[in-house]
C-alpha atoms as a PDB file:
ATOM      1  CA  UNK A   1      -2.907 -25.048  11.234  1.00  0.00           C
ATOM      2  CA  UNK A   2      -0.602 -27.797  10.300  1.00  0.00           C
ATOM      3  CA  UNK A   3       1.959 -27.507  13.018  1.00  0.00           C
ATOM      4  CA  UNK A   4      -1.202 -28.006  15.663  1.00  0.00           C
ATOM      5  CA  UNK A   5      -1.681 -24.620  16.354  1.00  0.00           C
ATOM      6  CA  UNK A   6      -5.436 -24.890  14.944  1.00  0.00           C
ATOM      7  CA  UNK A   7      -7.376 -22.862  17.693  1.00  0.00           C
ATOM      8  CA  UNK A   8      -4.316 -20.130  17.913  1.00  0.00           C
ATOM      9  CA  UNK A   9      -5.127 -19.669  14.088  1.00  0.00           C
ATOM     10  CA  UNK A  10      -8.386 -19.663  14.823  1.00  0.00           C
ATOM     11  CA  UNK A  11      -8.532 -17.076  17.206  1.00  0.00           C
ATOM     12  CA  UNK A  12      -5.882 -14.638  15.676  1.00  0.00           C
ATOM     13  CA  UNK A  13      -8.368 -14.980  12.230  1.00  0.00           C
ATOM     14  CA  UNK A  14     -11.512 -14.015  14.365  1.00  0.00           C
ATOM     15  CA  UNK A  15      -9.440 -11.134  15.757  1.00  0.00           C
ATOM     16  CA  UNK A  16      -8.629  -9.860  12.294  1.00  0.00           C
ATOM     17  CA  UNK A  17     -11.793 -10.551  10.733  1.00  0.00           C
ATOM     18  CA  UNK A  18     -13.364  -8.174  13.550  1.00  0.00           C
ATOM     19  CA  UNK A  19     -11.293  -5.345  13.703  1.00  0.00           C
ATOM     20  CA  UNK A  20     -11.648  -5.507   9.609  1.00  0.00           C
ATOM     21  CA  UNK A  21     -15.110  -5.225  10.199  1.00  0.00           C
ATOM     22  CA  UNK A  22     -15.285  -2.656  12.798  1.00  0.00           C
ATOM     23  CA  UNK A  23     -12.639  -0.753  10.912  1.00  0.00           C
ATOM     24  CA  UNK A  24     -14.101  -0.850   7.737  1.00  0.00           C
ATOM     25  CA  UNK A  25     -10.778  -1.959   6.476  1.00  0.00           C
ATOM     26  CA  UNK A  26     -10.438  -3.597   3.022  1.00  0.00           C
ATOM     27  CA  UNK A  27      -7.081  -4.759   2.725  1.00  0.00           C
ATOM     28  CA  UNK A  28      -7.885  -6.366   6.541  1.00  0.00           C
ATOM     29  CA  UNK A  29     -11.075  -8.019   5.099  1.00  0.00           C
ATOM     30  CA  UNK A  30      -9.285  -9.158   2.168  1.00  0.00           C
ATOM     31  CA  UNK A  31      -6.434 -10.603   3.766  1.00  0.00           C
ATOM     32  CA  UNK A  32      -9.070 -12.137   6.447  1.00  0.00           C
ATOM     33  CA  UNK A  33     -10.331 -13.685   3.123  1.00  0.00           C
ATOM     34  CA  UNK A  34      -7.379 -14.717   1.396  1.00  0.00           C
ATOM     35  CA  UNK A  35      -5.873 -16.325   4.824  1.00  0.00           C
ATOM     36  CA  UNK A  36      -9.216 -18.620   5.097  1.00  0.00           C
ATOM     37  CA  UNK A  37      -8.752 -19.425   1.476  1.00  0.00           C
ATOM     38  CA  UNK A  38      -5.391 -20.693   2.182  1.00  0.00           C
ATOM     39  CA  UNK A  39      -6.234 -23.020   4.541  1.00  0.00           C
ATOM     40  CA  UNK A  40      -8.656 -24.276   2.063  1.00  0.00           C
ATOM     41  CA  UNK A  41      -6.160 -24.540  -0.502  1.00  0.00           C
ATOM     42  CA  UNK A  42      -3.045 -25.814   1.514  1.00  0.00           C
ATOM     43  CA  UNK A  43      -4.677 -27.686   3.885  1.00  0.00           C
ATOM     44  CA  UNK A  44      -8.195 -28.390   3.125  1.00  0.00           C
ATOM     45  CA  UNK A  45      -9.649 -27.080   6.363  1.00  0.00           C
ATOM     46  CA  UNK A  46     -12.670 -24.715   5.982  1.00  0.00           C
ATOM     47  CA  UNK A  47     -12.484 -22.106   8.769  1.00  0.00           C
ATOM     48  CA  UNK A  48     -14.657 -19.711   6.336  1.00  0.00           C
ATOM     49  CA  UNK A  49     -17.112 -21.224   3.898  1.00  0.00           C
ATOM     50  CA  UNK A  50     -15.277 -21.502   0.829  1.00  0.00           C
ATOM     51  CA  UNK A  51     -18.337 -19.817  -1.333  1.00  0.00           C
ATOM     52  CA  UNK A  52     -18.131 -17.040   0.617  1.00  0.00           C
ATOM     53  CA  UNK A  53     -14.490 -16.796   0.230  1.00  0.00           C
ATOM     54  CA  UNK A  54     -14.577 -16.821  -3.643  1.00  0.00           C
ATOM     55  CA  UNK A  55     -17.494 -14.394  -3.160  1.00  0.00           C
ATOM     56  CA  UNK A  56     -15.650 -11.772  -0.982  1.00  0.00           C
ATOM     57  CA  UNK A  57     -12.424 -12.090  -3.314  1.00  0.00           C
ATOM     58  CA  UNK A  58     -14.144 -11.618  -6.597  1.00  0.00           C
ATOM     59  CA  UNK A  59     -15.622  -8.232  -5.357  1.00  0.00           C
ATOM     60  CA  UNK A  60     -11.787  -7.125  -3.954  1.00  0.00           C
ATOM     61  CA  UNK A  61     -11.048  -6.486  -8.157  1.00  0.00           C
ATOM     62  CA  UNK A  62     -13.022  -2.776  -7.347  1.00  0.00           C
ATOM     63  CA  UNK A  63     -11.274  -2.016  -4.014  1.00  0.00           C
ATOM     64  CA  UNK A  64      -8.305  -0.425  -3.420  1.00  0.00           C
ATOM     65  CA  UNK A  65      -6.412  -2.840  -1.661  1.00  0.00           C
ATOM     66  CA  UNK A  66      -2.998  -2.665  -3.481  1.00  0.00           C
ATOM     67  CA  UNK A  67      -1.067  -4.244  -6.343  1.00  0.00           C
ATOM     68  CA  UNK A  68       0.791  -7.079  -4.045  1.00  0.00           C
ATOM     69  CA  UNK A  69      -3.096  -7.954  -2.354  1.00  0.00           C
ATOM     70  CA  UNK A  70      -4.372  -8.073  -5.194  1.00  0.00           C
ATOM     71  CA  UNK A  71      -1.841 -10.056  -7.300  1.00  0.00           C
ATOM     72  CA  UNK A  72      -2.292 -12.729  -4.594  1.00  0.00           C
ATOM     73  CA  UNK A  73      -5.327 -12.699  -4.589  1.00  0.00           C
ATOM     74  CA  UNK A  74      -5.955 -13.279  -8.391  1.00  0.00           C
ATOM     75  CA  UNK A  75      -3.432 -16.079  -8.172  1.00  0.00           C
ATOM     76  CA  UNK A  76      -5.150 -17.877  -5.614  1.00  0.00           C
ATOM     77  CA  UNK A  77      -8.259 -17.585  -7.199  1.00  0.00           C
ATOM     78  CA  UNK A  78      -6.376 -18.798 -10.714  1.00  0.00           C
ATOM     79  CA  UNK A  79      -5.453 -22.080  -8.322  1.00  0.00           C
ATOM     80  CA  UNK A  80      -9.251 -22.962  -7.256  1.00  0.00           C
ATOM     81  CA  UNK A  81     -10.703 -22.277 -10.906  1.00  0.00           C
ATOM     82  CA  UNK A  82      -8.302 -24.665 -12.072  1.00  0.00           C
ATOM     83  CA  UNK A  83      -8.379 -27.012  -9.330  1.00  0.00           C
ATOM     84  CA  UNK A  84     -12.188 -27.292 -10.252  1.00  0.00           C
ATOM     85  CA  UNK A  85     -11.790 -27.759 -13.906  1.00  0.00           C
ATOM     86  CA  UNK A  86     -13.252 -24.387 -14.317  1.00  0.00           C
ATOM     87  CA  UNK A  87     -10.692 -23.605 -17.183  1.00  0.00           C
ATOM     88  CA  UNK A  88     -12.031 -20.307 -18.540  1.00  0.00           C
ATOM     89  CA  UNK A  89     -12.074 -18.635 -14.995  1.00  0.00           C
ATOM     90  CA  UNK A  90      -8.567 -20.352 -14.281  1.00  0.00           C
ATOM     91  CA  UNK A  91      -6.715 -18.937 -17.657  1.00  0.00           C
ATOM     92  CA  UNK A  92      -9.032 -15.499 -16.991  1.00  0.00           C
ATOM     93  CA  UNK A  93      -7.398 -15.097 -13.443  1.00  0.00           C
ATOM     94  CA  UNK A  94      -4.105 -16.075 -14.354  1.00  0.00           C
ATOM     95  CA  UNK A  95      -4.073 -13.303 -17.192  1.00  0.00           C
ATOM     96  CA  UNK A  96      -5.385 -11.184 -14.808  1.00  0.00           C
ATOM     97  CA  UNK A  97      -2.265 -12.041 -12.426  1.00  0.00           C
ATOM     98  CA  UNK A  98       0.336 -11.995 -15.036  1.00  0.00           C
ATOM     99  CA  UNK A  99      -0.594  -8.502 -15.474  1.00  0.00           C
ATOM    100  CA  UNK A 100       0.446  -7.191 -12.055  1.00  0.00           C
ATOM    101  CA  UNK A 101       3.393  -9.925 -11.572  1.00  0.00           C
ATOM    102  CA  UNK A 102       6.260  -7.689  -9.990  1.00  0.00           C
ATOM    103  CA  UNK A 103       9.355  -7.917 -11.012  1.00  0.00           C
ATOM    104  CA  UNK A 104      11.031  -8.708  -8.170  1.00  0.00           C
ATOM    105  CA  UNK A 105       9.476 -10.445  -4.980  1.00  0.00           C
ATOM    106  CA  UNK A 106      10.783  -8.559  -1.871  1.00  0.00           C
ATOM    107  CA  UNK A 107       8.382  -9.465   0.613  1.00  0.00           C
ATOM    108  CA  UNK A 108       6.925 -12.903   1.359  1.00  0.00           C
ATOM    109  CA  UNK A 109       3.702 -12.316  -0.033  1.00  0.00           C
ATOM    110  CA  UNK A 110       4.487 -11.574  -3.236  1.00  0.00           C
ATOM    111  CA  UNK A 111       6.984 -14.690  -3.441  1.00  0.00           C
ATOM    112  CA  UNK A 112       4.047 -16.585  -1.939  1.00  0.00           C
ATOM    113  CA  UNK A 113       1.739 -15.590  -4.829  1.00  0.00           C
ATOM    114  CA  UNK A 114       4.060 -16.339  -7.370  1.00  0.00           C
ATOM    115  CA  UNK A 115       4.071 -20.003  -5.996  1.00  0.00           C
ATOM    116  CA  UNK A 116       0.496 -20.093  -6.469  1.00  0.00           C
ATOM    117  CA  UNK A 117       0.923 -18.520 -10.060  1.00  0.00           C
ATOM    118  CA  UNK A 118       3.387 -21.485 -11.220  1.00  0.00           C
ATOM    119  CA  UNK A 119       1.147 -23.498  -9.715  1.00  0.00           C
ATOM    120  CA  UNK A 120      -1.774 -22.457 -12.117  1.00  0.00           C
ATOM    121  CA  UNK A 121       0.579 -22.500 -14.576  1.00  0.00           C
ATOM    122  CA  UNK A 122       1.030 -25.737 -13.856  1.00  0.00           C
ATOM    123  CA  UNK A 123      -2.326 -26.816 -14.353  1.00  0.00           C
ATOM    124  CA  UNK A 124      -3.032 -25.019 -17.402  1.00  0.00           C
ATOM    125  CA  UNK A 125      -0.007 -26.780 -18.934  1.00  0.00           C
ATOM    126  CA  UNK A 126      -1.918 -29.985 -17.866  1.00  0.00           C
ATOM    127  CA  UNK A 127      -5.160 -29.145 -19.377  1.00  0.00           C
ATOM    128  CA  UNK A 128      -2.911 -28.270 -22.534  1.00  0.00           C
ATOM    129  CA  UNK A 129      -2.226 -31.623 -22.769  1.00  0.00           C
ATOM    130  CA  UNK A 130      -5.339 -33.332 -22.056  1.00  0.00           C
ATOM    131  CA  UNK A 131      -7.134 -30.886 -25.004  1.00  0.00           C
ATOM    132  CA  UNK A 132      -4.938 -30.533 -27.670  1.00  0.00           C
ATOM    133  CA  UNK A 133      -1.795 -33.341 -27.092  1.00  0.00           C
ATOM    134  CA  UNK A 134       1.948 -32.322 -26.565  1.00  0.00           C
ATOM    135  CA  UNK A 135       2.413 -31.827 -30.269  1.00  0.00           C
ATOM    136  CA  UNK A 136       0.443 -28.814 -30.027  1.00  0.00           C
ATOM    137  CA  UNK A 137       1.140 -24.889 -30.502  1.00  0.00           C
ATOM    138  CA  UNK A 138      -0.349 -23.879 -27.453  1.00  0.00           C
ATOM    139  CA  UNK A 139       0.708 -26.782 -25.026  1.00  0.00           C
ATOM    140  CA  UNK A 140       4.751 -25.988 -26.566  1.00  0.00           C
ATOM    141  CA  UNK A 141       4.134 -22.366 -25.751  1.00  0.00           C
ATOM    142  CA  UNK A 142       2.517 -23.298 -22.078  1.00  0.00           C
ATOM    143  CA  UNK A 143       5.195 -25.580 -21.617  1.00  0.00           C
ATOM    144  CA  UNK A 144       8.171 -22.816 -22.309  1.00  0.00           C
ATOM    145  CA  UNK A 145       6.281 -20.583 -20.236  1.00  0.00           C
ATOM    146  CA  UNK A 146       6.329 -23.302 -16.584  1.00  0.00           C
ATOM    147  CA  UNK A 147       9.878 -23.982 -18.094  1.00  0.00           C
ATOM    148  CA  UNK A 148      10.642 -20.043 -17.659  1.00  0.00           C
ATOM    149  CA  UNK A 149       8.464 -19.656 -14.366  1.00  0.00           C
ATOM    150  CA  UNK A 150      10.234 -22.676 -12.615  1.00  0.00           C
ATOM    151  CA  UNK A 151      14.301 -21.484 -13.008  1.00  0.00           C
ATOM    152  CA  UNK A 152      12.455 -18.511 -11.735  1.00  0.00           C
ATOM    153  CA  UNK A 153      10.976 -20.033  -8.815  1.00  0.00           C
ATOM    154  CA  UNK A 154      14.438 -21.968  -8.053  1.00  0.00           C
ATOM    155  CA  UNK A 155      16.121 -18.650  -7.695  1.00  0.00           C
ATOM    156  CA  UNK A 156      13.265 -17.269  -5.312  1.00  0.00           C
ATOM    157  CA  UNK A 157      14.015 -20.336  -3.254  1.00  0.00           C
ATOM    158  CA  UNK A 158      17.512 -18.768  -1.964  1.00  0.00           C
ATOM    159  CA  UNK A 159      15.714 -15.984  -0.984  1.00  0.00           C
ATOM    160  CA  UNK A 160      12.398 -18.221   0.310  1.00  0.00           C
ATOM    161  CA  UNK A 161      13.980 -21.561   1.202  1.00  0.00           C
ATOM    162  CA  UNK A 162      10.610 -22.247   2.348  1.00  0.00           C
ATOM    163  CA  UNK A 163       9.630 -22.744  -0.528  1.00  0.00           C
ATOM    164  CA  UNK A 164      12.298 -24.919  -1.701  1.00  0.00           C
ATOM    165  CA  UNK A 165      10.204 -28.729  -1.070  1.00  0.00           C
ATOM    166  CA  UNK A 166       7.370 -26.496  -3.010  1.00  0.00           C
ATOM    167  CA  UNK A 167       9.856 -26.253  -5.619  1.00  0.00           C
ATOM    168  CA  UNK A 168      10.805 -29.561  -5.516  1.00  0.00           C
ATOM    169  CA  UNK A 169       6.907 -30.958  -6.032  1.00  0.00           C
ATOM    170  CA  UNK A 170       5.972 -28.383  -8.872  1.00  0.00           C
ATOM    171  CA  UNK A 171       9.122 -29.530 -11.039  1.00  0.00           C
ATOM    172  CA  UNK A 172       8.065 -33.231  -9.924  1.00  0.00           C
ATOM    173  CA  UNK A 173       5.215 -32.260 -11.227  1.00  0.00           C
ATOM    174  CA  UNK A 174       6.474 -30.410 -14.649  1.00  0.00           C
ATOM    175  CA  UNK A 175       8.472 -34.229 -15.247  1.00  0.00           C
ATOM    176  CA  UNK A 176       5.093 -35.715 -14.361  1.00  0.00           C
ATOM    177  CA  UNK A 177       3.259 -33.850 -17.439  1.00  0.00           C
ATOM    178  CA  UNK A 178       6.455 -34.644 -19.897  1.00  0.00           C
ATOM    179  CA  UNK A 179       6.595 -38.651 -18.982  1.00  0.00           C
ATOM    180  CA  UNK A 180       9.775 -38.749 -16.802  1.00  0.00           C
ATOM    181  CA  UNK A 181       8.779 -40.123 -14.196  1.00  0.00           C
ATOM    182  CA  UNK A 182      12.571 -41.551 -12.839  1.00  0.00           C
ATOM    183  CA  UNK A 183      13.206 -37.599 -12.401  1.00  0.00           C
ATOM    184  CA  UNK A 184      10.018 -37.165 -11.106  1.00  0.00           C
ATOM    185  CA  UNK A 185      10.602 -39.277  -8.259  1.00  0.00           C
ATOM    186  CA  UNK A 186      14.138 -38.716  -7.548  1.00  0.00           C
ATOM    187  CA  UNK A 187      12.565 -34.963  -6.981  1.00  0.00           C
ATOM    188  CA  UNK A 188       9.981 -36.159  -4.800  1.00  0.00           C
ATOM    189  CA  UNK A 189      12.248 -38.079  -2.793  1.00  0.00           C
ATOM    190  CA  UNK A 190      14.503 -35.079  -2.554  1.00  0.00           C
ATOM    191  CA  UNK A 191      11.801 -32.617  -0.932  1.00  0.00           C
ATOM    192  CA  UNK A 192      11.015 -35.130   1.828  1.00  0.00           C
END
C-alpha cells in the first residue's frame, strides 16, 4: 500500500478473500483478515471495515488455523486494544500471545508478530506508568520485561533487517517512557 501499489493490494486481497470463501478455508479467511487489519494498523487505510475485522479475528480463537496464525493474530489484536485504551482486552490478548510465543522465529510471520507483541508491550509499559508511577512493582516488572523483549528484537533484526528502523522507533520509544529523550532522538534520527 505504501510503496503505491494500492489497487495491486487491492486486487490480490479480493482474490484471497474469494477463494477463502469459496474454499471454505480458515487459515485463508483469517489471513484475508489479519492482512486488512494491517493496513489498518500500519497504515491507517481501511480496505475491510475495521469492526468486522476485530469481529472475524475474535471468532479465529475456535478454529484451527495454527499456532503461528494464531499467535499473530492475538498480537495484533493486543496492538488495537491497547491502541484504544481498552487495557483489559490489551493485557488479556497479550497473555493470550505470550502463551504461544515460539521460541525461535523462522519464518517472517512469526518475527512479524513478535514486533507487534513488543509493541503491546510497549504500551502496557506506558499505561504502567500513567496508573501506578515508575516507582511501582508492576511498572519495574513491565519495564524488565520490554527491556528483555527489545535485545530480543535487536537480534531478530540480523535475521529481519526489515525490521531494524522498527527497532530503532520501539527503543526510541522505551527512552521516551524512561525520560531520555537525547537517546531517544539520536535513535530516531538513526532509523531515518
Amino acid at each position: 500500500m505504501m510503496t503505491s501499489k494500492g489497487r495491486a493490494c487491492i486486487e490480490v486481497l479480493q482474490i484471497l478473500k474469494t477463494i477463502s470463501k469459496q474454499n471454505f478455508d480458515d487459515i485463508g479467511l483469517s489471513m484475508y483478515y489479519s492482512l486488512c487489519f494491517d493496513l489498518i494498523l500500519d497504515g491507517g487505510f481501511m480496505f475491510e471495515n475495521a469492526t468486522s475485522c476485530v469481529e472475524f479475528l475474535q471468532s479465529t480463537e475456535s478454529l484451527d488455523i495454527g499456532d503461528i496464525p494464531r499467535y499473530y493474530i492475538r498480537t495484533s489484536m493486543a496492538v488495537w486494544c491497547y491502541r484504544r485504551e481498552e487495557t483489559f482486552k490489551g493485557r488479556a490478548w497479550l497473555e493470550l500471545s505470550a502463551k504461544i510465543m515460539p521460541s525461535h522465529f523462522d519464518n517472517f510471520m512469526s518475527a512479524r508478530a513478535f514486533t507487534r507483541m513488543v509493541e503491546s508491550r510497549l504500551l502496557a509499559l506506558r499505561k504502567y506508568q500513567e496508573s501506578f508511577g515508575i516507582s511501582d512493582k508492576q511498572t519495574k516488572q513491565a519495564f524488565n520485561l520490554c527491556s528483555k523483549e527489545l535485545n530480543r528484537f535487536e537480534k531478530l533484526c540480523k535475521q529481519f533487517p526489515v525490521f531494524y528502523p522498527r527497532f530503532l522507533h520501539f527503543n526510541a520509544y522505551f527512552y521516551v517512557l524512561y525520560g531520555n529523550i537525547q537517546k531517544s532522538n539520536e535513535l530516531v534520527s538513526k532509523s531515518i
